[in-house]
C-alpha atoms as a PDB file:
ATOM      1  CA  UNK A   1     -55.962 -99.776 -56.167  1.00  0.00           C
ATOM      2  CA  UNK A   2     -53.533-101.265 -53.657  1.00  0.00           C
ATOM      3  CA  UNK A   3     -56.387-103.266 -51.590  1.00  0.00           C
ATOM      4  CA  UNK A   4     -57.904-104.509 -55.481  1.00  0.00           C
ATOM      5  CA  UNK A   5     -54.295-105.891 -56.561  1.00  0.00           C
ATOM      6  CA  UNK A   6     -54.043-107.937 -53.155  1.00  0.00           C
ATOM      7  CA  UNK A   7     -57.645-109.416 -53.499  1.00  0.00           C
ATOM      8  CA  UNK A   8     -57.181-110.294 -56.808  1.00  0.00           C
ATOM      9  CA  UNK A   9     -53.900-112.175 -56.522  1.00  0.00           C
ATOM     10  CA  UNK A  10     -55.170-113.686 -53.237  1.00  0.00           C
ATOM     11  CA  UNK A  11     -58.163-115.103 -54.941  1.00  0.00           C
ATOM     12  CA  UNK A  12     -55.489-116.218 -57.854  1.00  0.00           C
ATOM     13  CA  UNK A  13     -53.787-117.884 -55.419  1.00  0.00           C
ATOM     14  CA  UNK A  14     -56.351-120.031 -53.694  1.00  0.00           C
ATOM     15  CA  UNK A  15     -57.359-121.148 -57.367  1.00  0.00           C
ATOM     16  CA  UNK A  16     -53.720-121.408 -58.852  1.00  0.00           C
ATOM     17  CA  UNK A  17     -50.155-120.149 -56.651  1.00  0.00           C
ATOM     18  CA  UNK A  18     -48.540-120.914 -59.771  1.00  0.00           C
ATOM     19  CA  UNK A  19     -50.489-118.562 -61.893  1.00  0.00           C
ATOM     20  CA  UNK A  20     -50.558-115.975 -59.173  1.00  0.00           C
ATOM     21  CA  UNK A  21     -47.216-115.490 -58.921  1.00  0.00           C
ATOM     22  CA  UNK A  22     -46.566-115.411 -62.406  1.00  0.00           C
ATOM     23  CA  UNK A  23     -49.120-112.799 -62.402  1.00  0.00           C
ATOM     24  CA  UNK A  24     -47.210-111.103 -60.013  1.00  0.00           C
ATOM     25  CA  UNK A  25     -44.143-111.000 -61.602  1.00  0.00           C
ATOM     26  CA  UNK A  26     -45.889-109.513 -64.402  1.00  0.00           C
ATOM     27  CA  UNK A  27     -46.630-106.333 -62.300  1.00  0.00           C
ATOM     28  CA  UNK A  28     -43.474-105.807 -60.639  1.00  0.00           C
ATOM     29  CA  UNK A  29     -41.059-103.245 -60.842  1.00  0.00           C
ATOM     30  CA  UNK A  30     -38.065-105.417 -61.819  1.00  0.00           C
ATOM     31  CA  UNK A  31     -34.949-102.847 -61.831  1.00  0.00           C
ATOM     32  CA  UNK A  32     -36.688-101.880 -57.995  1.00  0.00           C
ATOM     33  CA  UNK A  33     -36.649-105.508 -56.892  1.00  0.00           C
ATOM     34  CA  UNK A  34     -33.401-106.811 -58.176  1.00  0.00           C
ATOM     35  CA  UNK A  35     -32.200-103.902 -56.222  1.00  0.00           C
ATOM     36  CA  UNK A  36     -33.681-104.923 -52.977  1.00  0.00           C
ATOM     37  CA  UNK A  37     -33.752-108.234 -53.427  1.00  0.00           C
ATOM     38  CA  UNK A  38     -29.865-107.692 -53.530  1.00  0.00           C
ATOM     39  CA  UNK A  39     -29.410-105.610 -51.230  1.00  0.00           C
ATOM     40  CA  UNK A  40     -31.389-107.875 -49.125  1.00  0.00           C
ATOM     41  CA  UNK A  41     -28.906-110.737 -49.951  1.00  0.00           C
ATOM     42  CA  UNK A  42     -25.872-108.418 -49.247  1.00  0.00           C
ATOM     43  CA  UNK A  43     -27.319-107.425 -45.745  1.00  0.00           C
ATOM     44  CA  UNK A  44     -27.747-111.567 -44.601  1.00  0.00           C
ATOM     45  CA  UNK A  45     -25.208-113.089 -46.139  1.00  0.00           C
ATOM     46  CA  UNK A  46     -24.724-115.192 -42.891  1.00  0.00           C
ATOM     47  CA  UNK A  47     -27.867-116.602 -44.209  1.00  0.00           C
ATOM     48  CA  UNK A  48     -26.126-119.171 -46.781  1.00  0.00           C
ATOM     49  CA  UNK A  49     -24.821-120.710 -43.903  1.00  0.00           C
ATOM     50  CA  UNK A  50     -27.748-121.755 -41.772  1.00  0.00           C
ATOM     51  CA  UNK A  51     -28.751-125.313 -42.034  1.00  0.00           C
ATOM     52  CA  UNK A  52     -32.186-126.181 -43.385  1.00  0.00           C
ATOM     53  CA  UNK A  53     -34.233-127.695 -40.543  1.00  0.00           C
ATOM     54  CA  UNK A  54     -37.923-127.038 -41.604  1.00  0.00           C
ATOM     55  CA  UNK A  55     -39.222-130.529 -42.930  1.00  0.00           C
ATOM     56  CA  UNK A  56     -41.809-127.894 -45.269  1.00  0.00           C
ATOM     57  CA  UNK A  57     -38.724-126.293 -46.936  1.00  0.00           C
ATOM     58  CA  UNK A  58     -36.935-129.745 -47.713  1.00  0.00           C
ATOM     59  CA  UNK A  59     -40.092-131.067 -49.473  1.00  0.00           C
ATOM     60  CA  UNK A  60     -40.600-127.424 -51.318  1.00  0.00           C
ATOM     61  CA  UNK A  61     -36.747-127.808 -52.413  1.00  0.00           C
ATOM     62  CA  UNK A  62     -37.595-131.571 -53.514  1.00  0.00           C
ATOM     63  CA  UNK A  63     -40.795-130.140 -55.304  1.00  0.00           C
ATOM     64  CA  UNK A  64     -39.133-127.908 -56.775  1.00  0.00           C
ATOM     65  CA  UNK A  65     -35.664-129.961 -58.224  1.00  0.00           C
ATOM     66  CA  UNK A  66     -38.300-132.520 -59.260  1.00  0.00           C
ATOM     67  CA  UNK A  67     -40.828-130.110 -61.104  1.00  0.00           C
ATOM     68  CA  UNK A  68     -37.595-128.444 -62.826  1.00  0.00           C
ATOM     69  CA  UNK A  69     -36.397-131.860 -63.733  1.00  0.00           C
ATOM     70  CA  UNK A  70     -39.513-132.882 -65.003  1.00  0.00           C
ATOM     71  CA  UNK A  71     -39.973-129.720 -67.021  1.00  0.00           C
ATOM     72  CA  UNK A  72     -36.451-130.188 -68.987  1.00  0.00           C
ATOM     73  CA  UNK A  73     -37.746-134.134 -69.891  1.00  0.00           C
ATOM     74  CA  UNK A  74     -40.533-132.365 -71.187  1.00  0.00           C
ATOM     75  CA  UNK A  75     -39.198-129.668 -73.406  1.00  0.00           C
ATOM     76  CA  UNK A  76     -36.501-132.035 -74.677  1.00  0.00           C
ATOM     77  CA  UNK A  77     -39.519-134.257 -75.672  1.00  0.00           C
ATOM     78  CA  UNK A  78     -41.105-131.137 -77.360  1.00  0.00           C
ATOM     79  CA  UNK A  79     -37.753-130.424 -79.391  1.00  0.00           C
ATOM     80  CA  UNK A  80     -37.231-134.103 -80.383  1.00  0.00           C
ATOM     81  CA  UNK A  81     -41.132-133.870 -81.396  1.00  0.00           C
ATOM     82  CA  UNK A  82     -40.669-130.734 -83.545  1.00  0.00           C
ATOM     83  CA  UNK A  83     -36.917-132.343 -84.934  1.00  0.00           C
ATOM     84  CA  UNK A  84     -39.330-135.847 -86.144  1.00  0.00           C
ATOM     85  CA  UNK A  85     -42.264-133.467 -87.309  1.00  0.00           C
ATOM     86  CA  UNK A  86     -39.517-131.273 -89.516  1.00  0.00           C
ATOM     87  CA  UNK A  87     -38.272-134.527 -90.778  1.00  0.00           C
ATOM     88  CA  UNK A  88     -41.398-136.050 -91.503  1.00  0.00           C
ATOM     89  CA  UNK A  89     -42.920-133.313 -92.888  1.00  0.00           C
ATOM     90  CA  UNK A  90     -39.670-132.828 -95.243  1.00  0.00           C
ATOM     91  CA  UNK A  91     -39.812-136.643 -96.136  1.00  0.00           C
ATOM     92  CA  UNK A  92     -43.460-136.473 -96.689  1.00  0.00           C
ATOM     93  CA  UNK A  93     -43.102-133.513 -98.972  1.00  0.00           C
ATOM     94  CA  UNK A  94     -40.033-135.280-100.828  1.00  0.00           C
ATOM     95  CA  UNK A  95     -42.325-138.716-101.109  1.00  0.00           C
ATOM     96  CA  UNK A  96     -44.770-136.518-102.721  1.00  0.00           C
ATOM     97  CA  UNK A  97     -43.557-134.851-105.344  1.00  0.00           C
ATOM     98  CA  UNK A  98     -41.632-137.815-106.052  1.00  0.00           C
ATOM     99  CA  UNK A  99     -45.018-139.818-106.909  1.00  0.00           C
ATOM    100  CA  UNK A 100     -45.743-136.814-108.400  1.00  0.00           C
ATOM    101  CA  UNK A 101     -43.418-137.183-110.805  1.00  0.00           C
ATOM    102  CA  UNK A 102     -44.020-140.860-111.177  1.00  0.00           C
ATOM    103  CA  UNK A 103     -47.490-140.014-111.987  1.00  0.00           C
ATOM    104  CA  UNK A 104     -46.786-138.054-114.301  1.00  0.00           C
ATOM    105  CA  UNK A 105     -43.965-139.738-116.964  1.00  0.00           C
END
């Protein structure tokens, strides 16, 4: 079962990291991890302190900031979208029933 897991979320991860680690996260034993990943934390605290050097780990910490940034833009787009689709649906319901009315006398 072990060996199956690994292949399949090594062939995710050729195709799509993204997906395979989402995947992942899926599958694992969250109260376990947190604990490690904790105690892990606890255990190299010194860590925190250490400079970043690796030119790799800059541009993943640029990726990242920009990909987060870029994902907020986007969902504040998406709820401004929904806000003027709400309103427009309202207004177009309200300019309906008003020429409804019209219509009607």
């Amino acid at each position: 079962m072990g060996a199956g897991y690994s292949l399949l979320t090594w062939a995710m991860a050729i195709f799509n990291i993204r997906g395979a680690f989402l995947f992942n996260a899926e599958f694992e034993d969250h109260d376990h991890a947190e604990h490690v990943y904790a105690q892990f934390v606890q255990e190299n605290a010194e860590w925190e302190e250490q400079p970043v050097k690796s030119d790799t780990v800059k541009s993943m910490i640029i990726n990242i900031r920009i990909k987060t940034y870029t994902l907020y833009v986007y969902i504040t787009y998406l709820i401004r979208l929904k806000a003027n689709i709400i309103y427009l649906r309202k207004w177009g319901l309200e300019t309906t029933k008003s020429s409804y009315h019209l219509e009607i006398r």
